[in-house]
C-alpha atoms as a PDB file:
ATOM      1  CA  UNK A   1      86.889  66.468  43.934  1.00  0.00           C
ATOM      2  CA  UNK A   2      85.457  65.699  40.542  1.00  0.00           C
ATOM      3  CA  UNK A   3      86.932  67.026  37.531  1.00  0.00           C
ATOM      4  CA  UNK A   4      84.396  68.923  35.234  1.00  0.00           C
ATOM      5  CA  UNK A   5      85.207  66.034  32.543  1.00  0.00           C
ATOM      6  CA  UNK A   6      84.241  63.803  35.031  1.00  0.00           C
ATOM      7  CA  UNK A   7      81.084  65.184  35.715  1.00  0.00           C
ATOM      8  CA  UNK A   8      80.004  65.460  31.981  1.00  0.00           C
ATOM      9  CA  UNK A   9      81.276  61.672  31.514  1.00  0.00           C
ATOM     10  CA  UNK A  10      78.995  60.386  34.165  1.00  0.00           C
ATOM     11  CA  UNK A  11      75.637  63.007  32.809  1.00  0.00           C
ATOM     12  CA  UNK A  12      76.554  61.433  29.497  1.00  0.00           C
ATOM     13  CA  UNK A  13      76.143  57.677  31.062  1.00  0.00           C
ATOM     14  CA  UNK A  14      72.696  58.379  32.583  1.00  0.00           C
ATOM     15  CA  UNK A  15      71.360  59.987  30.160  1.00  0.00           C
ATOM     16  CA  UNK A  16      72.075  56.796  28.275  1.00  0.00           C
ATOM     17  CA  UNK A  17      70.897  54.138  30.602  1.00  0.00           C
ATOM     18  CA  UNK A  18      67.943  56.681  30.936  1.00  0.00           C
ATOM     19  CA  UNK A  19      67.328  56.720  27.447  1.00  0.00           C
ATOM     20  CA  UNK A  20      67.909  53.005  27.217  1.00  0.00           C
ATOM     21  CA  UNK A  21      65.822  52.342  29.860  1.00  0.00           C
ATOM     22  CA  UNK A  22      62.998  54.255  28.180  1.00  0.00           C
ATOM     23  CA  UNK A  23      63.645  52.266  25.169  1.00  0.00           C
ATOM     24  CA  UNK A  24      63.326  48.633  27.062  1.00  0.00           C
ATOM     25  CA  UNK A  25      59.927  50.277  28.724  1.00  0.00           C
ATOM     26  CA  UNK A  26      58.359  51.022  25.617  1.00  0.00           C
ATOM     27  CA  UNK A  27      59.512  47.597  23.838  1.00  0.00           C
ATOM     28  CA  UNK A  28      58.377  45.529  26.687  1.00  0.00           C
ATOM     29  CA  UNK A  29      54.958  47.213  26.962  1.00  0.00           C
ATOM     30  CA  UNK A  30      54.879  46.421  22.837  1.00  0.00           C
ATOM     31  CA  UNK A  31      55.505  43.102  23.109  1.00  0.00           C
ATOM     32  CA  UNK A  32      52.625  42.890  26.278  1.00  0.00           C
ATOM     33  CA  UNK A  33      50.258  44.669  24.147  1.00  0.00           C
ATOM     34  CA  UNK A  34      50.869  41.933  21.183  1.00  0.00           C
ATOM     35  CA  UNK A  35      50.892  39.242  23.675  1.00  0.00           C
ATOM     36  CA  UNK A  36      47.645  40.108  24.655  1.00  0.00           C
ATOM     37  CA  UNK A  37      45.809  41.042  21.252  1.00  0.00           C
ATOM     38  CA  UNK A  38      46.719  37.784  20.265  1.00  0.00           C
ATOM     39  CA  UNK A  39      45.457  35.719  23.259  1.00  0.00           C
ATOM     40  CA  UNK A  40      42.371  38.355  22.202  1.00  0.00           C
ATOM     41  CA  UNK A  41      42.050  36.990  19.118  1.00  0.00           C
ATOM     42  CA  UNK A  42      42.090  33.170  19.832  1.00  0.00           C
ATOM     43  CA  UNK A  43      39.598  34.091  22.424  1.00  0.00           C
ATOM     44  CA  UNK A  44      37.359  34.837  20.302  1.00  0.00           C
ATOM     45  CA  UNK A  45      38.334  32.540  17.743  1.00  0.00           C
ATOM     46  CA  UNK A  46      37.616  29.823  20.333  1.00  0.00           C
ATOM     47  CA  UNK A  47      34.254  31.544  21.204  1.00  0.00           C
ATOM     48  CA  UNK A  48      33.009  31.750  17.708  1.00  0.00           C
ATOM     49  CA  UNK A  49      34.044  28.173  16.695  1.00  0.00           C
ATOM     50  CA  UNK A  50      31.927  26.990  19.840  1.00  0.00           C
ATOM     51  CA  UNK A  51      28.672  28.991  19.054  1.00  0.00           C
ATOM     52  CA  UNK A  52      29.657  27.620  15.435  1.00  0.00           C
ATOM     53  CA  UNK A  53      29.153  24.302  17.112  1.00  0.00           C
ATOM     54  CA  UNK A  54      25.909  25.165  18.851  1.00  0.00           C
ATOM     55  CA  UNK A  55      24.619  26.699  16.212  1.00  0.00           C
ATOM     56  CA  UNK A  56      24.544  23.566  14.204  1.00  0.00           C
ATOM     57  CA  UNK A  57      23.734  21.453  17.165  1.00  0.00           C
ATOM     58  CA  UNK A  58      20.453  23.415  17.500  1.00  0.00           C
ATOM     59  CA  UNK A  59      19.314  23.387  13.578  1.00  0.00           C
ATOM     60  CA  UNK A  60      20.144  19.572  13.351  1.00  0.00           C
ATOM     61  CA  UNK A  61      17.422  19.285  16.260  1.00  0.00           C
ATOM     62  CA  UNK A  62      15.012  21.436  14.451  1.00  0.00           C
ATOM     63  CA  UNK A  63      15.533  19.713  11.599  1.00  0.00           C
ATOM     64  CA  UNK A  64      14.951  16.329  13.011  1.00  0.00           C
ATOM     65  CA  UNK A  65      11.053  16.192  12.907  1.00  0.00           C
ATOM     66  CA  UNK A  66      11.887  17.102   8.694  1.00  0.00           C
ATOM     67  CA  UNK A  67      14.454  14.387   8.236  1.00  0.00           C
ATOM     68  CA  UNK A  68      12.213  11.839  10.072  1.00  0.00           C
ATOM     69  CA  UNK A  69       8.994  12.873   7.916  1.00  0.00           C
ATOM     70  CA  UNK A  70      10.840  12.422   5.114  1.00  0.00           C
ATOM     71  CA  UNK A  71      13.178   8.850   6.222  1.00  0.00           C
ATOM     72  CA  UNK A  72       9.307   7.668   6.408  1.00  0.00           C
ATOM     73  CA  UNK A  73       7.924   9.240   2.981  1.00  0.00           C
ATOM     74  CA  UNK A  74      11.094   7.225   1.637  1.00  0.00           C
ATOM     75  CA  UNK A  75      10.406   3.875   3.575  1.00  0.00           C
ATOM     76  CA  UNK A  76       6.294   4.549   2.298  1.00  0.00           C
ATOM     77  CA  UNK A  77       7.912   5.281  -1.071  1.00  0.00           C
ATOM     78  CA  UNK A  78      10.062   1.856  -0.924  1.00  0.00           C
ATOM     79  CA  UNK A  79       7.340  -0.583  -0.110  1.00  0.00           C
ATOM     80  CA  UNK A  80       4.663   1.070  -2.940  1.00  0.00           C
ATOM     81  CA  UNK A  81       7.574   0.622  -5.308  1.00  0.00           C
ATOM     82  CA  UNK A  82       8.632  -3.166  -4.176  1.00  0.00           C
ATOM     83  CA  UNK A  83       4.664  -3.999  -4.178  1.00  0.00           C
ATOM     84  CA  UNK A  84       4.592  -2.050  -7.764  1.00  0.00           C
ATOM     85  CA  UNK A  85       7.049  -4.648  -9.039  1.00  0.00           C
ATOM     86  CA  UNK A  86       5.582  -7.563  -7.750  1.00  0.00           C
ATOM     87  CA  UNK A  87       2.387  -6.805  -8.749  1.00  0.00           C
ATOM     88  CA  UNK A  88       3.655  -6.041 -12.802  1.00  0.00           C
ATOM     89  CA  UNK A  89       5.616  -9.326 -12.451  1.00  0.00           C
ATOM     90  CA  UNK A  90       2.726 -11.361 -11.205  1.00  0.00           C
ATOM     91  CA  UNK A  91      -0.587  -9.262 -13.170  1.00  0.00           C
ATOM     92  CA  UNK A  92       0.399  -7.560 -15.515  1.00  0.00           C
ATOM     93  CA  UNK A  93       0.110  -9.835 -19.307  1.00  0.00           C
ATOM     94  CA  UNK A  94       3.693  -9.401 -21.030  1.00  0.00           C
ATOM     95  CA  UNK A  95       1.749  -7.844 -24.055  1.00  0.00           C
ATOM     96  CA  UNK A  96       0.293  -5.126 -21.523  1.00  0.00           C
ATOM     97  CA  UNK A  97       3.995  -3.784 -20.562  1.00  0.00           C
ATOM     98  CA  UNK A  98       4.296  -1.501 -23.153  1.00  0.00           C
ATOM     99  CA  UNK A  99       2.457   0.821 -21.159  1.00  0.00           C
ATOM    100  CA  UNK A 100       4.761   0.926 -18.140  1.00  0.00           C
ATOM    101  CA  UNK A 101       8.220   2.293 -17.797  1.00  0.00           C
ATOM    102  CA  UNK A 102      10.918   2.064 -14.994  1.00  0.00           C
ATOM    103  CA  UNK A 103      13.265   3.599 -13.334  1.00  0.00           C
ATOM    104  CA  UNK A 104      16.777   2.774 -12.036  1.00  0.00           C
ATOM    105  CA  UNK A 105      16.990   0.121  -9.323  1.00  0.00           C
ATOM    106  CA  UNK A 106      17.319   0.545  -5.560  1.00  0.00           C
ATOM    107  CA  UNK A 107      17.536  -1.592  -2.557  1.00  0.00           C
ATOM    108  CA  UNK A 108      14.631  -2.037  -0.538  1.00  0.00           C
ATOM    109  CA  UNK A 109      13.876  -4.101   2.712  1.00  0.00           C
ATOM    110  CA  UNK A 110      10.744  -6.464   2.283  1.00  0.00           C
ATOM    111  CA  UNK A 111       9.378  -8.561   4.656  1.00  0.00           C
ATOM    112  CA  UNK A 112       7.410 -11.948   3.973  1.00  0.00           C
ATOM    113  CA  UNK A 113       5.554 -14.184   5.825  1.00  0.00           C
ATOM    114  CA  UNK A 114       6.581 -17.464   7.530  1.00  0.00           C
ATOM    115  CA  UNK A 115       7.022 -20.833   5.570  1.00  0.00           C
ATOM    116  CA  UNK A 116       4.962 -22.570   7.955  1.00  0.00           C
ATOM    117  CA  UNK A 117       1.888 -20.992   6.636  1.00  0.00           C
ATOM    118  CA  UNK A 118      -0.688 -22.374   4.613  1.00  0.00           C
ATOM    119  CA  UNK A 119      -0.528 -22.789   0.613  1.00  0.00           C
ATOM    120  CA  UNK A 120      -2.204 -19.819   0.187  1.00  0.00           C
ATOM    121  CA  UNK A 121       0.690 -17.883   2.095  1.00  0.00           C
ATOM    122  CA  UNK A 122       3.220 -20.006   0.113  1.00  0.00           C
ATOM    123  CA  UNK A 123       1.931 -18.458  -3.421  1.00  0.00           C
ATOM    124  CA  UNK A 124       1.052 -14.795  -2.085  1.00  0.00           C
ATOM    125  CA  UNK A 125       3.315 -12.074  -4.161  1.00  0.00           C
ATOM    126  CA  UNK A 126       5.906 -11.381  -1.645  1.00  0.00           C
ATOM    127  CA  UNK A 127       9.444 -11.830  -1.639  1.00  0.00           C
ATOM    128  CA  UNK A 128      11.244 -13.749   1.578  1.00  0.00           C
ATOM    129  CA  UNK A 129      12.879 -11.745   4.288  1.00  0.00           C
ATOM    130  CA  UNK A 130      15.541 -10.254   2.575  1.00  0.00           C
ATOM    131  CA  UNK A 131      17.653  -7.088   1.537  1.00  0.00           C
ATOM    132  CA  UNK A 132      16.793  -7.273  -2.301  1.00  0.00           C
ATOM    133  CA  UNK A 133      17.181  -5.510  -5.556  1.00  0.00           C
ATOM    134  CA  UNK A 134      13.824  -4.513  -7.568  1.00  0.00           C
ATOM    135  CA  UNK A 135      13.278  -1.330  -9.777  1.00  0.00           C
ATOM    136  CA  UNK A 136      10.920   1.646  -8.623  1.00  0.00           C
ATOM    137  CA  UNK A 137       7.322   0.962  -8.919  1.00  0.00           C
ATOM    138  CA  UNK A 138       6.058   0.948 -13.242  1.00  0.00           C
ATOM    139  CA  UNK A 139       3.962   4.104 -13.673  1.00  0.00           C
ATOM    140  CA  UNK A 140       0.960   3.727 -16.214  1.00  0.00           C
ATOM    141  CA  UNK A 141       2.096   6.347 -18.938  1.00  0.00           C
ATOM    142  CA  UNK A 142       0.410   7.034 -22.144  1.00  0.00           C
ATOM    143  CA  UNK A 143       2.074   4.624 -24.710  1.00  0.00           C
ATOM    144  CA  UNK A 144       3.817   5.727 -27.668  1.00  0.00           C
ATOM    145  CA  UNK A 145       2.051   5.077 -30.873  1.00  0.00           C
ATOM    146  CA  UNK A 146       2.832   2.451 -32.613  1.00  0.00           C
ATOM    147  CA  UNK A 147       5.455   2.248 -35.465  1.00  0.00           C
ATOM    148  CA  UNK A 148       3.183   3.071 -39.038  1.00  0.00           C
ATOM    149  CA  UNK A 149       2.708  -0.036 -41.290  1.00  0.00           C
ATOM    150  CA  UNK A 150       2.737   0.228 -44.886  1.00  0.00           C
ATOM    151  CA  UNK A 151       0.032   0.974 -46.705  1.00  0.00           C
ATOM    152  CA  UNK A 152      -1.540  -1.427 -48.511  1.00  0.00           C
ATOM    153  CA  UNK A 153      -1.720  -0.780 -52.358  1.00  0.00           C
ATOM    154  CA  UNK A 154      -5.005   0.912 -53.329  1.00  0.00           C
ATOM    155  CA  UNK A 155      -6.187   1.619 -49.602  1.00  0.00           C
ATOM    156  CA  UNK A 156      -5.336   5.137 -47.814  1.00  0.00           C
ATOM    157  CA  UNK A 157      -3.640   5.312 -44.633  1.00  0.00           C
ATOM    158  CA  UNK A 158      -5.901   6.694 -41.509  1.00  0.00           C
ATOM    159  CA  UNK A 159      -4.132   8.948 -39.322  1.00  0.00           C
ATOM    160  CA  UNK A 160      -4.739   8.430 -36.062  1.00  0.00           C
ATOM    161  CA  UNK A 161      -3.979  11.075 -32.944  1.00  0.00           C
ATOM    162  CA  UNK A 162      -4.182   8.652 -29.689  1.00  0.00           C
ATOM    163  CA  UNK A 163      -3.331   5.130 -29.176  1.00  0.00           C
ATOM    164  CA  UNK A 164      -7.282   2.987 -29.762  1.00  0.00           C
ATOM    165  CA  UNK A 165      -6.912   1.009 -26.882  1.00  0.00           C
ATOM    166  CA  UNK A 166      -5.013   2.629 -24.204  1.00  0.00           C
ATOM    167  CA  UNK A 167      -7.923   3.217 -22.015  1.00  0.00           C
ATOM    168  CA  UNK A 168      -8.062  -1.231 -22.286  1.00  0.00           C
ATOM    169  CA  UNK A 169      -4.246  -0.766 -21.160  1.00  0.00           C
ATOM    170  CA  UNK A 170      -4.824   1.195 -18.448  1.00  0.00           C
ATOM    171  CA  UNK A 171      -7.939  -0.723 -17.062  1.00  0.00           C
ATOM    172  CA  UNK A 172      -6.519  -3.912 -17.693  1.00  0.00           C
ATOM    173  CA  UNK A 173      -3.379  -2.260 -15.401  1.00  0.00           C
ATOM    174  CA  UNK A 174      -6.157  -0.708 -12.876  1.00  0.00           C
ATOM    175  CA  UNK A 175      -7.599  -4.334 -12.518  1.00  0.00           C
ATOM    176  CA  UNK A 176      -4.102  -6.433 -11.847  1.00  0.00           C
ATOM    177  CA  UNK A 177      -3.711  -3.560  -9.079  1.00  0.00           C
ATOM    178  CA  UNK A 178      -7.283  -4.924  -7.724  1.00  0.00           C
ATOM    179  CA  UNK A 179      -6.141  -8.599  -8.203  1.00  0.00           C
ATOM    180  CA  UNK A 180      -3.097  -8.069  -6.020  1.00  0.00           C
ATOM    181  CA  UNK A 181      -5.080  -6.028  -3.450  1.00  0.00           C
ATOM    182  CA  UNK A 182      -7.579  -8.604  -3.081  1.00  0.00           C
ATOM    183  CA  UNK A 183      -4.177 -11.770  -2.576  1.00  0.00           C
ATOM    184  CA  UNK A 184      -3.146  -9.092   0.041  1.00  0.00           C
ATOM    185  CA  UNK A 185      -6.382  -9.387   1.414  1.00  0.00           C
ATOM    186  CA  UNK A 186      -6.561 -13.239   1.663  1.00  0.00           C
ATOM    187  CA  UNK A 187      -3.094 -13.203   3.080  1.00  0.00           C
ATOM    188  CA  UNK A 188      -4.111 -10.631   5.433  1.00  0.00           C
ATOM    189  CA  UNK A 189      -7.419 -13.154   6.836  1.00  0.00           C
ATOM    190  CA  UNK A 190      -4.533 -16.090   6.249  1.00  0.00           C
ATOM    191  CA  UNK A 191      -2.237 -14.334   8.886  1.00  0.00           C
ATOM    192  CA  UNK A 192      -4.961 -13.043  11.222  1.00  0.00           C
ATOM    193  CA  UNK A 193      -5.996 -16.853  11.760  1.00  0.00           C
ATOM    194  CA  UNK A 194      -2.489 -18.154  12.012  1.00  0.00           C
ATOM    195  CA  UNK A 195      -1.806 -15.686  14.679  1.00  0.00           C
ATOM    196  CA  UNK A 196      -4.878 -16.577  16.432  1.00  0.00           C
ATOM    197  CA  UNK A 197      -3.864 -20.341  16.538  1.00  0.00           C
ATOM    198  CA  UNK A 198      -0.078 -19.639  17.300  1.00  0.00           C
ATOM    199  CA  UNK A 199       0.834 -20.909  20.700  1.00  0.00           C
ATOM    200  CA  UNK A 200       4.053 -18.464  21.067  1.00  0.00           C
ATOM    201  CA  UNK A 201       3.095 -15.216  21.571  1.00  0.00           C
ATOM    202  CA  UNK A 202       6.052 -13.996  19.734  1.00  0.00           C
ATOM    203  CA  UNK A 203       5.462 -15.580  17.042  1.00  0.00           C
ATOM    204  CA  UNK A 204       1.838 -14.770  17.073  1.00  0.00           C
ATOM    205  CA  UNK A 205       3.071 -10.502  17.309  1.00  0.00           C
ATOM    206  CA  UNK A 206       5.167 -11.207  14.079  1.00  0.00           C
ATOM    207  CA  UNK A 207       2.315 -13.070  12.480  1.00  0.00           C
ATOM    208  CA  UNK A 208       0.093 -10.060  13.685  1.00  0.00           C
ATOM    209  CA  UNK A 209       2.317  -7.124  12.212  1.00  0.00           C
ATOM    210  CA  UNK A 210       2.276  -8.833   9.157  1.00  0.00           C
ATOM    211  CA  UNK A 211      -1.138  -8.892   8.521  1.00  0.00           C
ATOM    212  CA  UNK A 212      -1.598  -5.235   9.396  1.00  0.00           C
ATOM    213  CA  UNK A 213       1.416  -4.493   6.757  1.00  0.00           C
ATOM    214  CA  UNK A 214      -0.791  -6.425   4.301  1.00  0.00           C
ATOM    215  CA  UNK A 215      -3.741  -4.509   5.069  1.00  0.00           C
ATOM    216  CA  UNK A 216      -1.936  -0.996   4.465  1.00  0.00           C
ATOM    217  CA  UNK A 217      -1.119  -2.212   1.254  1.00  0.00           C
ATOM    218  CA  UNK A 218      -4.925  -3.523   0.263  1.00  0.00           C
ATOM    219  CA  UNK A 219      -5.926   0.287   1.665  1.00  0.00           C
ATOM    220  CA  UNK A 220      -2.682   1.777  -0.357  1.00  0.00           C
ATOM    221  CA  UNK A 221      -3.287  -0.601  -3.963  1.00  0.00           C
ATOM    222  CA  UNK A 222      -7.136  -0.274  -3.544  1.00  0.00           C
ATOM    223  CA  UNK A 223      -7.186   3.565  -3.859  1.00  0.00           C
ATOM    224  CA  UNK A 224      -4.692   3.181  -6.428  1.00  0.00           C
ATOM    225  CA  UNK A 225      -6.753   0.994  -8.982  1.00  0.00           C
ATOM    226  CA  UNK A 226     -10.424   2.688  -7.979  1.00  0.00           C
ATOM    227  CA  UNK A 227      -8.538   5.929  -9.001  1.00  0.00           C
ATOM    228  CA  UNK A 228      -6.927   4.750 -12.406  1.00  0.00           C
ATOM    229  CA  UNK A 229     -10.095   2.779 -12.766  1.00  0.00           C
ATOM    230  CA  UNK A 230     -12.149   5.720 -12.897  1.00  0.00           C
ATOM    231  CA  UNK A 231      -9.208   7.553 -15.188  1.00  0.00           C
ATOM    232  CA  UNK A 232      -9.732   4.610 -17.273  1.00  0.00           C
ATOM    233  CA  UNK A 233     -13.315   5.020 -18.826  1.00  0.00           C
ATOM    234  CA  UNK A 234     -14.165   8.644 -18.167  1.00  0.00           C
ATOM    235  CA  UNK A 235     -10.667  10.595 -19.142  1.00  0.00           C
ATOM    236  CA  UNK A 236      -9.116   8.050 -21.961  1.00  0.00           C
ATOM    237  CA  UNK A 237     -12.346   7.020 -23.403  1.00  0.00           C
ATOM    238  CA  UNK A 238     -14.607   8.940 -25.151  1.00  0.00           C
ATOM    239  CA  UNK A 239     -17.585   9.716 -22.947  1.00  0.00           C
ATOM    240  CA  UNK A 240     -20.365  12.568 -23.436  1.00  0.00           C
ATOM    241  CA  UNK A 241     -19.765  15.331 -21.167  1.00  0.00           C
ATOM    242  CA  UNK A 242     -21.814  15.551 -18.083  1.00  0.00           C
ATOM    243  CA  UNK A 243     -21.733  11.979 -18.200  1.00  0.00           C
ATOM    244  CA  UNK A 244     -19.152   9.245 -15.841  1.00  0.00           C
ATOM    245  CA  UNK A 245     -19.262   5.981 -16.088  1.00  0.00           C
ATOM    246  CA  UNK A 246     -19.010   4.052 -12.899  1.00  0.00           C
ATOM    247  CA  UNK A 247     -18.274  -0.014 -14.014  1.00  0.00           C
ATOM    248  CA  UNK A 248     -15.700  -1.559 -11.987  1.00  0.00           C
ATOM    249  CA  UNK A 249     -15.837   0.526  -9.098  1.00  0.00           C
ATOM    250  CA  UNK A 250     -17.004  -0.829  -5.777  1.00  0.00           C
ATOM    251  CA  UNK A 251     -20.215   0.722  -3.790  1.00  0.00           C
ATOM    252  CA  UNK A 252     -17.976   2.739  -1.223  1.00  0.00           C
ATOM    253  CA  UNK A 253     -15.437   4.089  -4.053  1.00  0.00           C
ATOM    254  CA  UNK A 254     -18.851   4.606  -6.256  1.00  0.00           C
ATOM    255  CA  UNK A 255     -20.431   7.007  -3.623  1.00  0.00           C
ATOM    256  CA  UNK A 256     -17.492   8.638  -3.284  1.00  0.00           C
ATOM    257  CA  UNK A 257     -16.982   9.773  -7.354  1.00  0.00           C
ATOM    258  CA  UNK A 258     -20.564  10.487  -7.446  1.00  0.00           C
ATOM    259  CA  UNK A 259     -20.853  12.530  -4.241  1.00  0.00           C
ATOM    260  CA  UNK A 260     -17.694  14.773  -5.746  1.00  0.00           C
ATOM    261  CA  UNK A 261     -18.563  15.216  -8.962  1.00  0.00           C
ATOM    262  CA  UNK A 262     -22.047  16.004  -7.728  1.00  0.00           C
ATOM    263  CA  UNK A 263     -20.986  18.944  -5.655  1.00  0.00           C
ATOM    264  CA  UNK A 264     -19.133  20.038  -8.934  1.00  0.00           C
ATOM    265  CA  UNK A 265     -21.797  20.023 -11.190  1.00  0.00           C
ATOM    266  CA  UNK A 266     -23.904  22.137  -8.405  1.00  0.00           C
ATOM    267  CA  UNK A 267     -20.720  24.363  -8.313  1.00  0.00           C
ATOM    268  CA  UNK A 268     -20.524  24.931 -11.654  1.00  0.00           C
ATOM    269  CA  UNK A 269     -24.723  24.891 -12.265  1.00  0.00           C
ATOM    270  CA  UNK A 270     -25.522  22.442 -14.682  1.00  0.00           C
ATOM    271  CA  UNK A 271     -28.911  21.203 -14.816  1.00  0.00           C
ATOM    272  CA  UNK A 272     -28.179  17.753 -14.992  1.00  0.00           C
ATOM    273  CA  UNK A 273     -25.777  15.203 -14.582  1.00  0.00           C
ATOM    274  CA  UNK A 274     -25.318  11.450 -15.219  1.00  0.00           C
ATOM    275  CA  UNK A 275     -24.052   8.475 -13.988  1.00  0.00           C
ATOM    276  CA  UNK A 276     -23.507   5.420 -15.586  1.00  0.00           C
ATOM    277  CA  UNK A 277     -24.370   2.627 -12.694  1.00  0.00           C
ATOM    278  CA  UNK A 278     -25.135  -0.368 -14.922  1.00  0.00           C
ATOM    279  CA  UNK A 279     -27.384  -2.954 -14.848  1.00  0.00           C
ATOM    280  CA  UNK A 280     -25.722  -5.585 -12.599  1.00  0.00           C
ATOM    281  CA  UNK A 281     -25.298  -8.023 -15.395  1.00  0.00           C
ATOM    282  CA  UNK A 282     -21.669  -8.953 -14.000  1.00  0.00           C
ATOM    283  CA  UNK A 283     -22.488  -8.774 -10.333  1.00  0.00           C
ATOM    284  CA  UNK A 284     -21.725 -11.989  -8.664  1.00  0.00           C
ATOM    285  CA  UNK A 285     -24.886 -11.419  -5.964  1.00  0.00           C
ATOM    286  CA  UNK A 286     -27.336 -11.760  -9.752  1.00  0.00           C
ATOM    287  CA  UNK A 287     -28.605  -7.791  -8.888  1.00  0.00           C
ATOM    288  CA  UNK A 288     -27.219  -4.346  -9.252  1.00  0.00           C
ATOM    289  CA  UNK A 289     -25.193  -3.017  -6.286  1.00  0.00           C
ATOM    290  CA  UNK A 290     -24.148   0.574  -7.162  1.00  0.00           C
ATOM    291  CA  UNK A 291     -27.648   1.727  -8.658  1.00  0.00           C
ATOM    292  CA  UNK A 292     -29.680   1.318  -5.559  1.00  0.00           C
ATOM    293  CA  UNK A 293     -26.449   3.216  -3.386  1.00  0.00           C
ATOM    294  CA  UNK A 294     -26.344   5.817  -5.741  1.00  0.00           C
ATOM    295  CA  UNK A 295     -30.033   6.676  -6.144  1.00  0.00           C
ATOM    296  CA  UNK A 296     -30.088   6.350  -2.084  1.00  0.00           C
ATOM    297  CA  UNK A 297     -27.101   8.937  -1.863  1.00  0.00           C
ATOM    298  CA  UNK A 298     -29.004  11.502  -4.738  1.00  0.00           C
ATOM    299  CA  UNK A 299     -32.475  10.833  -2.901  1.00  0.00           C
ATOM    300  CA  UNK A 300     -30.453  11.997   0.859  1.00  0.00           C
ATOM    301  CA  UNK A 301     -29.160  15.089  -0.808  1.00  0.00           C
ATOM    302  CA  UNK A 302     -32.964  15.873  -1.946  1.00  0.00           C
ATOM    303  CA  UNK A 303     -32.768  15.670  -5.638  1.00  0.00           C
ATOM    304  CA  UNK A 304     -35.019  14.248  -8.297  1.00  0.00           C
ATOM    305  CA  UNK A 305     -33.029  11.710 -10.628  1.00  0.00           C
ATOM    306  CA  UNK A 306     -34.740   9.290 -13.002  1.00  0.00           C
ATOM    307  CA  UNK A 307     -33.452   6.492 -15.317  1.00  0.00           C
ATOM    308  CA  UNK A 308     -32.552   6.698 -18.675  1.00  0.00           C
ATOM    309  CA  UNK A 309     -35.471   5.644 -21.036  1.00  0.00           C
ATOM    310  CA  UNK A 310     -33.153   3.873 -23.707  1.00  0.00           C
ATOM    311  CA  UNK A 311     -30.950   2.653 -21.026  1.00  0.00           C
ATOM    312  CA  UNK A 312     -31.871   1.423 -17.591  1.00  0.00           C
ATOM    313  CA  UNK A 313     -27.980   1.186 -16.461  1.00  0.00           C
ATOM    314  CA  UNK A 314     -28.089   5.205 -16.471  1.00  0.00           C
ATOM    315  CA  UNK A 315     -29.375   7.478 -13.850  1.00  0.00           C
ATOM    316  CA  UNK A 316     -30.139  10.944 -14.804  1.00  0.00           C
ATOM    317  CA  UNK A 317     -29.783  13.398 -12.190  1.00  0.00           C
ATOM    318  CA  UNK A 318     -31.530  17.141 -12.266  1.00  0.00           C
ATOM    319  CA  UNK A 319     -29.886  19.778 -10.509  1.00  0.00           C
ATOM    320  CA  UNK A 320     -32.269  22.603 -10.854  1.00  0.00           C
END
């Protein structure tokens, strides 16, 4: 029979392996508990890096339509620029540069057309197929004024606010535009009749998409110089008001000034307007060409015009 020490040694040992027992529960359902939190947390780590990753995946392909709009206002941007160069190189009179200004230079990717074509080809304004280095296109900016000279002795000095001649500059700058517009037009026929003769049809599809690249840029260098044309003698030159002068401009681009500035005038209600259509002293067909169009467009639109008694190059248009 157990001794009563006995009996209190072995209650003392289980409550010990009790309370260690306990002890080992509690610890080991810890560490479970951290075990798992922490496979908890790269879970979700994992699942916001991935939704991270479609997240961006998505906006890149909304954003594609942007970033290809504006890889092509770039490209558009490139060839105006390369054609800007070329044109001030081949056009524009070394005394005339003053007016222009450039930017740093960039690389652009130009295309030319083949050797085998005819003279005319051969001395057309554009570069060989090439990666090349040109500047951006030369703006027409108003020129600074000049540096003062000194004054003679016994004569005062005239202060003047504008440059005299910048609306000169700027037609003389509107013209060379014209001039290469109208070698991009030759080289655009040139090509077209190449192509048409070109045994290889290959070769006759490259001689093709050239020719339509040289028509974008007559479209593209036409607008251009009509516009700055029209800037020329009716914003930098001193005209009446009511009045624009239409010189230099061709029928189409004349109809279209005259059929704005028309609706303006109505707009605003002035009783008259007038256009300045010229007598056709310069026109290579020996008549006028934008006086009849004009009075045909103001005649359509039902209003009475008449020309100018002191000057026959003048239609006066009523409004009332």
């Amino acid at each position: 029979m157990a001794t009563p020490q006995a009996a209190q040694v072995w209650a003392c040992i289980l409550k010990f392996l009790t309370a260690f027992f306990w002890v080992s529960s509690s610890l080991l359902a810890a560490y479970v508990v951290w075990v798992v939190l922490v496979l908890c947390f790269y879970l979700l780590r994992l699942c916001w890096n991935l939704c991270l990753i479609l997240v961006r995946r998505l906006w890149r392909i909304c954003l594609a339509p942007l970033r290809w709009w504006r890889e092509r206002a770039q490209a558009e941007q490139d060839v105006e620029s390369r054609a800007g160069q070329q044109i001030c190189q081949q056009y524009v009179a070394p005394s005339q540069r003053s007016l222009l200004v450039s930017a740093p230079a960039q690389h652009y990717h130009v295309i030319a057309p083949p050797r085998s074509t005819s003279s005319l080809l051969a001395s057309a304004p554009v570069p060989h197929h090439d990666t090349i280095t040109l500047p951006r296109p030369l703006l027409p900016l108003a020129p600074a004024p000049a540096a003062p000279r000194a004054a003679k002795a016994g004569k005062k000095k005239k202060s003047k606010s504008a440059p005299k001649n910048e609306w000169k500059k700027s037609l003389a700058l509107a013209q060379s535009w014209r001039k290469y517009a109208c070698s991009q037009y030759d080289l655009q026929k040139a090509l077209f009749a190449e192509a048409e003769q070109a045994g290889d049809a290959a070769h006759a599809h490259a001689l093709a998409q050239r020719a339509r690249a040289a028509k974008r840029e007559v479209a593209i260098w036409d607008d251009k110089s009509a516009e700055l044309t029209f800037k020329s003698y009716n914003f930098l030159r001193k005209v009446p008001k009511g009045m624009w002068d239409l010189h230099d401009l061709r029928v189409e681009e004349a109809e279209q000034y005259v059929a704005e500035y028309l609706d303006k005038a109505l707009k605003r209600g002035d009783s008259q307007i007038r256009f300045i259509v010229g007598k056709g002293k310069r026109s290579k067909s020996g008549g006028p060409k934008i006086k009849p169009a004009v009075a045909k467009l103001v005649a359509n639109r039902g209003l009475r015009f008449y020309e100018e008694p002191s000057n026959t190059g003048i239609l006066v248009v009523n409004l009332e």
